[in-house]
C-alpha atoms as a PDB file:
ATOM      1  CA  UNK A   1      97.130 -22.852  14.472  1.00  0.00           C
ATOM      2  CA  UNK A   2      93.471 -22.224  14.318  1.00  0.00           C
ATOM      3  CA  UNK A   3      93.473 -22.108  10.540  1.00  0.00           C
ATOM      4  CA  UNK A   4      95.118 -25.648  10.535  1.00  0.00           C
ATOM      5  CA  UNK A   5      92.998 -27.143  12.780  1.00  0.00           C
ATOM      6  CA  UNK A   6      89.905 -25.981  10.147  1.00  0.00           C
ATOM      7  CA  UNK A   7      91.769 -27.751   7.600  1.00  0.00           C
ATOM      8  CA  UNK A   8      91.913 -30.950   8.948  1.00  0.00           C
ATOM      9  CA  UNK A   9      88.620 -32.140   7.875  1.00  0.00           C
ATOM     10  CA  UNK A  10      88.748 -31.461   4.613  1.00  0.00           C
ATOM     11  CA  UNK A  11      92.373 -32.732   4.223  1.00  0.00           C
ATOM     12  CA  UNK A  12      90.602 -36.197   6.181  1.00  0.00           C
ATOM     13  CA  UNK A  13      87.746 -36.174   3.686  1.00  0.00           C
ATOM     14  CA  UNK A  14      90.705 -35.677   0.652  1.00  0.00           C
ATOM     15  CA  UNK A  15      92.816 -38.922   1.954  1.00  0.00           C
ATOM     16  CA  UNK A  16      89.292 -40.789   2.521  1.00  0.00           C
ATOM     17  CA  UNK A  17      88.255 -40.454  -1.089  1.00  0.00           C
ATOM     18  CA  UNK A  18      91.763 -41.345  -2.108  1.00  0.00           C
ATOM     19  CA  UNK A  19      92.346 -44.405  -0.540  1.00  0.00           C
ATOM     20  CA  UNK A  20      88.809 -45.241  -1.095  1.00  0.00           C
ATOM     21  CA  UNK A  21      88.074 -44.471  -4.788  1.00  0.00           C
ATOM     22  CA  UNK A  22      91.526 -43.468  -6.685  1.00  0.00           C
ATOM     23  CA  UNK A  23      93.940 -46.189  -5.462  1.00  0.00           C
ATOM     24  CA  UNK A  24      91.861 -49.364  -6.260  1.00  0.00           C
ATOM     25  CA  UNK A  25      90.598 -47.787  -9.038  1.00  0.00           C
ATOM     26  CA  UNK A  26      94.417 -46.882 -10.530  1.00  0.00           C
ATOM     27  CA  UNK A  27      95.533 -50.488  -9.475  1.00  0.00           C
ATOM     28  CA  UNK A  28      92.958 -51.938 -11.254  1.00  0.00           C
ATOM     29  CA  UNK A  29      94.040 -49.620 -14.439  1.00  0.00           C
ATOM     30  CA  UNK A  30      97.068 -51.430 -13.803  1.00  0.00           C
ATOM     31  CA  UNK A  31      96.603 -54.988 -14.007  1.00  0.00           C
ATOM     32  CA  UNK A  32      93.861 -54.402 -16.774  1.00  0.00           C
ATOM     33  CA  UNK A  33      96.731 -52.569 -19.075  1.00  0.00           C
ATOM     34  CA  UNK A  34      99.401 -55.186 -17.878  1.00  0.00           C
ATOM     35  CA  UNK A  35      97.219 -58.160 -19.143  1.00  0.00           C
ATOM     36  CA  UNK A  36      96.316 -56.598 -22.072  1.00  0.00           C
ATOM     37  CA  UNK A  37     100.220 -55.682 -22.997  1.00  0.00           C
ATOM     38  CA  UNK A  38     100.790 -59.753 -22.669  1.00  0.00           C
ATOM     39  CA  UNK A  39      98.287 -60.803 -24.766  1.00  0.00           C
ATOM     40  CA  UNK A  40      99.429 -63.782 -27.200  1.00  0.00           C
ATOM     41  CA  UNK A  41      98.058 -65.753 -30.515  1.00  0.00           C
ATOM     42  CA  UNK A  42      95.331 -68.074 -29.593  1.00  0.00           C
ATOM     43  CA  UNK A  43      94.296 -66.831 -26.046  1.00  0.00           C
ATOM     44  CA  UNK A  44      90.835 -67.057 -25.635  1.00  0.00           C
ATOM     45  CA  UNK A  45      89.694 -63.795 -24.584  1.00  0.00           C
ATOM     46  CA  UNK A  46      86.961 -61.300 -23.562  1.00  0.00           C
ATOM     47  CA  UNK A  47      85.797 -58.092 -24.888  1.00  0.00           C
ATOM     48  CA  UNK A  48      84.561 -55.510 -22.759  1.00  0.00           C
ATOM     49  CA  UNK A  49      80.879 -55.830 -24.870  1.00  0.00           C
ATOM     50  CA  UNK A  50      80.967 -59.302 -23.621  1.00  0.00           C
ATOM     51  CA  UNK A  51      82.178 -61.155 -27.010  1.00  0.00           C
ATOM     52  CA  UNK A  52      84.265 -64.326 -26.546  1.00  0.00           C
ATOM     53  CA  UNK A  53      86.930 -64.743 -29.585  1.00  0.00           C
ATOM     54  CA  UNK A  54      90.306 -66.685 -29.729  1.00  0.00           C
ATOM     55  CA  UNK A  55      93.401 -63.964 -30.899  1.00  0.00           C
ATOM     56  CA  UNK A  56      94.891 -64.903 -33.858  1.00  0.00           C
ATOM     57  CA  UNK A  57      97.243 -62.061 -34.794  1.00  0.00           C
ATOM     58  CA  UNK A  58      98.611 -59.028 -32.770  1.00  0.00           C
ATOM     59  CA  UNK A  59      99.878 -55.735 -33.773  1.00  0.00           C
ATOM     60  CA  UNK A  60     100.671 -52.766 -31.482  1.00  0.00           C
ATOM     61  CA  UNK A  61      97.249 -51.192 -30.698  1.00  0.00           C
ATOM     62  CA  UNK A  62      95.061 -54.210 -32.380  1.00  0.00           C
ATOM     63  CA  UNK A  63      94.236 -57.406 -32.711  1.00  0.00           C
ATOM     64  CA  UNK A  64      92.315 -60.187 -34.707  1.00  0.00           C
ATOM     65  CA  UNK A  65      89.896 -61.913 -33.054  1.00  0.00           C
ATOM     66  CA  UNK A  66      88.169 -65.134 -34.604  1.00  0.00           C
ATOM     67  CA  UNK A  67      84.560 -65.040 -32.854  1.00  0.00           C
ATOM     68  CA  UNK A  68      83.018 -68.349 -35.221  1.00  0.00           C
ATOM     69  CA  UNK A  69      84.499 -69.977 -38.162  1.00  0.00           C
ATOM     70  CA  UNK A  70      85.659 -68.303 -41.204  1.00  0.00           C
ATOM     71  CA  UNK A  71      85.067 -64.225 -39.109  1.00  0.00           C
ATOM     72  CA  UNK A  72      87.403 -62.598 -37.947  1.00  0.00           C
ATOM     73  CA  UNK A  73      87.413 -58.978 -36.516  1.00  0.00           C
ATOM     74  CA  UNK A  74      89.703 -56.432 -35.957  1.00  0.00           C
ATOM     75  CA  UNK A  75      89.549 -55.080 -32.542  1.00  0.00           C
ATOM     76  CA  UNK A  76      91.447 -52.537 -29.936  1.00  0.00           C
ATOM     77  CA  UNK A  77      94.017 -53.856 -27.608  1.00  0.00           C
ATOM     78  CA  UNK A  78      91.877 -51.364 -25.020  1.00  0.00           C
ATOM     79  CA  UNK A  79      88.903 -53.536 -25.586  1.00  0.00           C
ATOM     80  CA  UNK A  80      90.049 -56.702 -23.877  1.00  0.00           C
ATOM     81  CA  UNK A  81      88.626 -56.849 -20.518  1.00  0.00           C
ATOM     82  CA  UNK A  82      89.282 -60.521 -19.324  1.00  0.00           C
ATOM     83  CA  UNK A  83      91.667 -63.472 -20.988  1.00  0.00           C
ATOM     84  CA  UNK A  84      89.346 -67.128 -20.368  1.00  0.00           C
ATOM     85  CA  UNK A  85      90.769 -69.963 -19.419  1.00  0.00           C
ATOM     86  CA  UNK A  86      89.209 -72.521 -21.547  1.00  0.00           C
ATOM     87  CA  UNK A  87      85.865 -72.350 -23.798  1.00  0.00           C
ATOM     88  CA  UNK A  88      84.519 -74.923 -21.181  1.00  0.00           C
ATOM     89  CA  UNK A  89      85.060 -72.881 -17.755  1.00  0.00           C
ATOM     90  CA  UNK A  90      82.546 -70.005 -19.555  1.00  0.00           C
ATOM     91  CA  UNK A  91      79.946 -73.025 -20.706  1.00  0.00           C
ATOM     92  CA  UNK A  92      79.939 -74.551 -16.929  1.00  0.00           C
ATOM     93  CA  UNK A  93      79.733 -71.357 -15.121  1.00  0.00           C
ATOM     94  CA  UNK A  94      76.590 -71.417 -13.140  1.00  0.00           C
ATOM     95  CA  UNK A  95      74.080 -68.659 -13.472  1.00  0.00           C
ATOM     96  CA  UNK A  96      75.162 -65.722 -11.636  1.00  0.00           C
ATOM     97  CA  UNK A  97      71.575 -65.017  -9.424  1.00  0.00           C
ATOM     98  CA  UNK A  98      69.953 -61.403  -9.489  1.00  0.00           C
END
């Protein structure tokens, strides 16, 4: 019984740091792969460097992004952090302060 008891603690600190750090983390996994698995032609999205491009053809683990006339990139799925609503919600965004 004593052993147990000397457990407890570290078994506390073991929950702790999973409800904590691994489940928010692991939902946020989640809804960051689920957004990025319904991903269509001509959503304006977000790359994780922070480049702003409209989609203009899928495949499985890629995608074409049009970031200015006539350029086009390929890029990974896995790169797509955020889909924007509009190109005018990003321009009248006030300045996040430091």
């Amino acid at each position: 019984m004593q052993e147990l008891v000397s457990l407890l603690p570290i078994i506390g600190i073991a929950l702790l740091f999973w409800l904590l750090i691994i489940r928010p983390q692991s939902k946020r996994q989640r809804a960051v792969r689920e957004m990025q698995s319904e991903l269509r032609v001509g959503q304006e999205v977000m790359l994780s460097s922070g480049m702003f491009g409209t989609i203009e053809q899928l495949t499985d683990d890629n995608l074409h992004l049009r970031i200015a006339d006539g350029v086009t990139v390929k890029v990974a799925k896995g790169a797509v952090a955020n889909v924007v609503d509009s190109a005018e919600d990003v321009e009248q965004q006030p300045p996040s302060e430091s």
